[in-house]
C-alpha atoms as a PDB file:
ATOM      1  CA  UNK A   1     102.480  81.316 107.972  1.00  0.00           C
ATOM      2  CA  UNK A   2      99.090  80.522 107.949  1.00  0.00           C
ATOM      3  CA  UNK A   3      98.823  82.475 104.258  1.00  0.00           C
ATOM      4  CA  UNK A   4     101.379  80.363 102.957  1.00  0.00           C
ATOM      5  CA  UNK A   5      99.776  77.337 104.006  1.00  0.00           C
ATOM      6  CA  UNK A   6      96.816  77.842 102.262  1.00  0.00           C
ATOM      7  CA  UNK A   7      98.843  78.850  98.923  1.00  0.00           C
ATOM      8  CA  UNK A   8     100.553  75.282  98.976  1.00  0.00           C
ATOM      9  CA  UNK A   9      97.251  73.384 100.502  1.00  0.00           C
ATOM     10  CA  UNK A  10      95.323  74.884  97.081  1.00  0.00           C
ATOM     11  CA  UNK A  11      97.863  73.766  94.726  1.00  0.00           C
ATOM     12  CA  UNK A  12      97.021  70.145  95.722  1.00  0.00           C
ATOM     13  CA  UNK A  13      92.927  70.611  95.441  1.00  0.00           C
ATOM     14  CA  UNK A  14      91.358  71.253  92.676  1.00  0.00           C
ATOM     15  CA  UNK A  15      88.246  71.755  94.077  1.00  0.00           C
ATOM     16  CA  UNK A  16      89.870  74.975  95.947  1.00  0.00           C
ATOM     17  CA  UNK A  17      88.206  77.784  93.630  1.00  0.00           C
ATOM     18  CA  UNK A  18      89.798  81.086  94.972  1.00  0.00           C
ATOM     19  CA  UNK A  19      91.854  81.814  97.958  1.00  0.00           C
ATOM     20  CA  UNK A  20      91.743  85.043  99.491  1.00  0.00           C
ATOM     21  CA  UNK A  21      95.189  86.022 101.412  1.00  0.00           C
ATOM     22  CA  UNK A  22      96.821  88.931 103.650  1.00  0.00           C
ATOM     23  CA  UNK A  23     100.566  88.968 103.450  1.00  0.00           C
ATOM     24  CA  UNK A  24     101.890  85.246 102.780  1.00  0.00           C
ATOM     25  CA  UNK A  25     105.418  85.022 102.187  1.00  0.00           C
ATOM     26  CA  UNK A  26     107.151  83.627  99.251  1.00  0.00           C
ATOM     27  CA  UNK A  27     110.199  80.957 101.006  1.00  0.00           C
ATOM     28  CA  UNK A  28     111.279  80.242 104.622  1.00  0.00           C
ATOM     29  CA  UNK A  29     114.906  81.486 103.985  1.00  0.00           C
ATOM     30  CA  UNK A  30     114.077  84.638 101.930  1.00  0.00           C
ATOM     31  CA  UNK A  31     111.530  85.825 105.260  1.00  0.00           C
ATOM     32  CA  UNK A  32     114.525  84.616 107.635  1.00  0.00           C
ATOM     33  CA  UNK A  33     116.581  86.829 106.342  1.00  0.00           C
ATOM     34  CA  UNK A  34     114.067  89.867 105.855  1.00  0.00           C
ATOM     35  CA  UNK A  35     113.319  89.920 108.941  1.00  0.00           C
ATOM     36  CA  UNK A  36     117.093  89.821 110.779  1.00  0.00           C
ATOM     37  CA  UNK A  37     118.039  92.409 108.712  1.00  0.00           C
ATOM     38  CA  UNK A  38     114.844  94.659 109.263  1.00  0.00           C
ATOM     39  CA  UNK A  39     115.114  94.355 113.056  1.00  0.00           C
ATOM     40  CA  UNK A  40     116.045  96.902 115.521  1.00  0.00           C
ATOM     41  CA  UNK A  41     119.136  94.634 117.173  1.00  0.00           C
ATOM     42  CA  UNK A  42     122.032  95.738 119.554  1.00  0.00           C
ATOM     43  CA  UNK A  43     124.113  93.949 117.407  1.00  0.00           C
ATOM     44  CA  UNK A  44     124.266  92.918 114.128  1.00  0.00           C
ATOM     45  CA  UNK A  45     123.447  89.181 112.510  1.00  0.00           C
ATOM     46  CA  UNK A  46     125.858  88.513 109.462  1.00  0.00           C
ATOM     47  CA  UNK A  47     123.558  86.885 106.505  1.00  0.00           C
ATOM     48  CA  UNK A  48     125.881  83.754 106.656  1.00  0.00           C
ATOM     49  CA  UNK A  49     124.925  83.617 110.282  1.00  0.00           C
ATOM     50  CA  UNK A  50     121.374  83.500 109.252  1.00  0.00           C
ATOM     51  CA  UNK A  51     121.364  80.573 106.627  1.00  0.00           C
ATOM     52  CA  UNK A  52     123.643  78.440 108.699  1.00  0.00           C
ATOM     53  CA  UNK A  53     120.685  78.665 111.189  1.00  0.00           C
ATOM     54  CA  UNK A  54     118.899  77.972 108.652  1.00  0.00           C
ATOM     55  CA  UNK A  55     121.195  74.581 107.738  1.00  0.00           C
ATOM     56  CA  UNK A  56     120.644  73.584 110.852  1.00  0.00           C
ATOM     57  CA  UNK A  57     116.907  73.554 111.257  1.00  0.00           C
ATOM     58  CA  UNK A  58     116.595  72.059 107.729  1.00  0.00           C
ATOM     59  CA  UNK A  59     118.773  69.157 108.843  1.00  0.00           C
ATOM     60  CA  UNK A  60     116.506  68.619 112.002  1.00  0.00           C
ATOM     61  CA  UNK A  61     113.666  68.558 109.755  1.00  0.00           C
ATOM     62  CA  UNK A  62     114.823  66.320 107.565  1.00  0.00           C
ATOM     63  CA  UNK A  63     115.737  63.854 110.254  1.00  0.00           C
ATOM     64  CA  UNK A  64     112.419  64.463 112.130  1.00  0.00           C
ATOM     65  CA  UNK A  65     109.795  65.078 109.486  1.00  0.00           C
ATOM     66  CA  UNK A  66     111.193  63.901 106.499  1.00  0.00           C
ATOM     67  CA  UNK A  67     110.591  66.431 104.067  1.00  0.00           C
ATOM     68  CA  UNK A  68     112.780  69.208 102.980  1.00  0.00           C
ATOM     69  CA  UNK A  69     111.789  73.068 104.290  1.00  0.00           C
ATOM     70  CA  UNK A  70     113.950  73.810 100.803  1.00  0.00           C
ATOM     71  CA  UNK A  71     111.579  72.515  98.580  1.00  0.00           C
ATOM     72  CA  UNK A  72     108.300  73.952 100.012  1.00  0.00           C
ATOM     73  CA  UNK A  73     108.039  77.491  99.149  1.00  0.00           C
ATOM     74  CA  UNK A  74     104.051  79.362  98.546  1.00  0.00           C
ATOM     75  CA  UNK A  75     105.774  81.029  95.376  1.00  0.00           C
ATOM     76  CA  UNK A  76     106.310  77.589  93.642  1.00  0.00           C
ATOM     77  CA  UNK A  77     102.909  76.394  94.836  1.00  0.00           C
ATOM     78  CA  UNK A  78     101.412  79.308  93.739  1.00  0.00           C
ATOM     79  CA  UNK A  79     102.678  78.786  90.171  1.00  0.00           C
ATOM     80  CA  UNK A  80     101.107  75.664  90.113  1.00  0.00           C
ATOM     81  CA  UNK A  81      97.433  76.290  91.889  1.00  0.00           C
ATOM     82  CA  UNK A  82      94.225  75.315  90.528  1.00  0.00           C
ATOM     83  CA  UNK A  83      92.523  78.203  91.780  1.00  0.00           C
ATOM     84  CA  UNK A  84      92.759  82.175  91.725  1.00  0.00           C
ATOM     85  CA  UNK A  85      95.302  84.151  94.582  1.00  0.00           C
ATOM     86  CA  UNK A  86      93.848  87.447  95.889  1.00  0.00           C
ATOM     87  CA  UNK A  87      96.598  88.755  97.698  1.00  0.00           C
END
């Protein structure tokens, strides 16, 4: 997580000139789901399973933090960062 912190931290400062990254991922819900379905488990978790988990801790968030986990994603920061990505 720490990657993809530092991919939407640098789109805000423009005095960031290069970040250097190992393995950030692009959204919450895309690495939710990558890695239920690339785990080992006794039984398996349906997808819908996954994203009404997903529902729910967005919900909590909103109510608790006030910002939407939705709308934060390091692939649409990246897009708009004032400095260079070395992945």
């Amino acid at each position: 997580m720490g990657a993809a912190t530092s991919i939407m931290y640098s789109a805000t400062d423009p005095s960031i000139a290069c970040v250097v990254l190992d393995s950030p991922f692009a959204s919450l819900s895309q690495l939710s789901q990558e890695l239920v379905q690339n785990q080992d488990l006794p039984v398996a978790v349906p997808a819908f399973a996954v994203s009404l988990g997903l529902k729910m801790i967005r919900k909590t968030i909103l109510t608790k933090a006030n910002f939407d986990i939705e709308y934060r994603s390091a692939a649409s920061a990246a897009a708009s960062a004032h400095s260079e990505s070395n992945l």
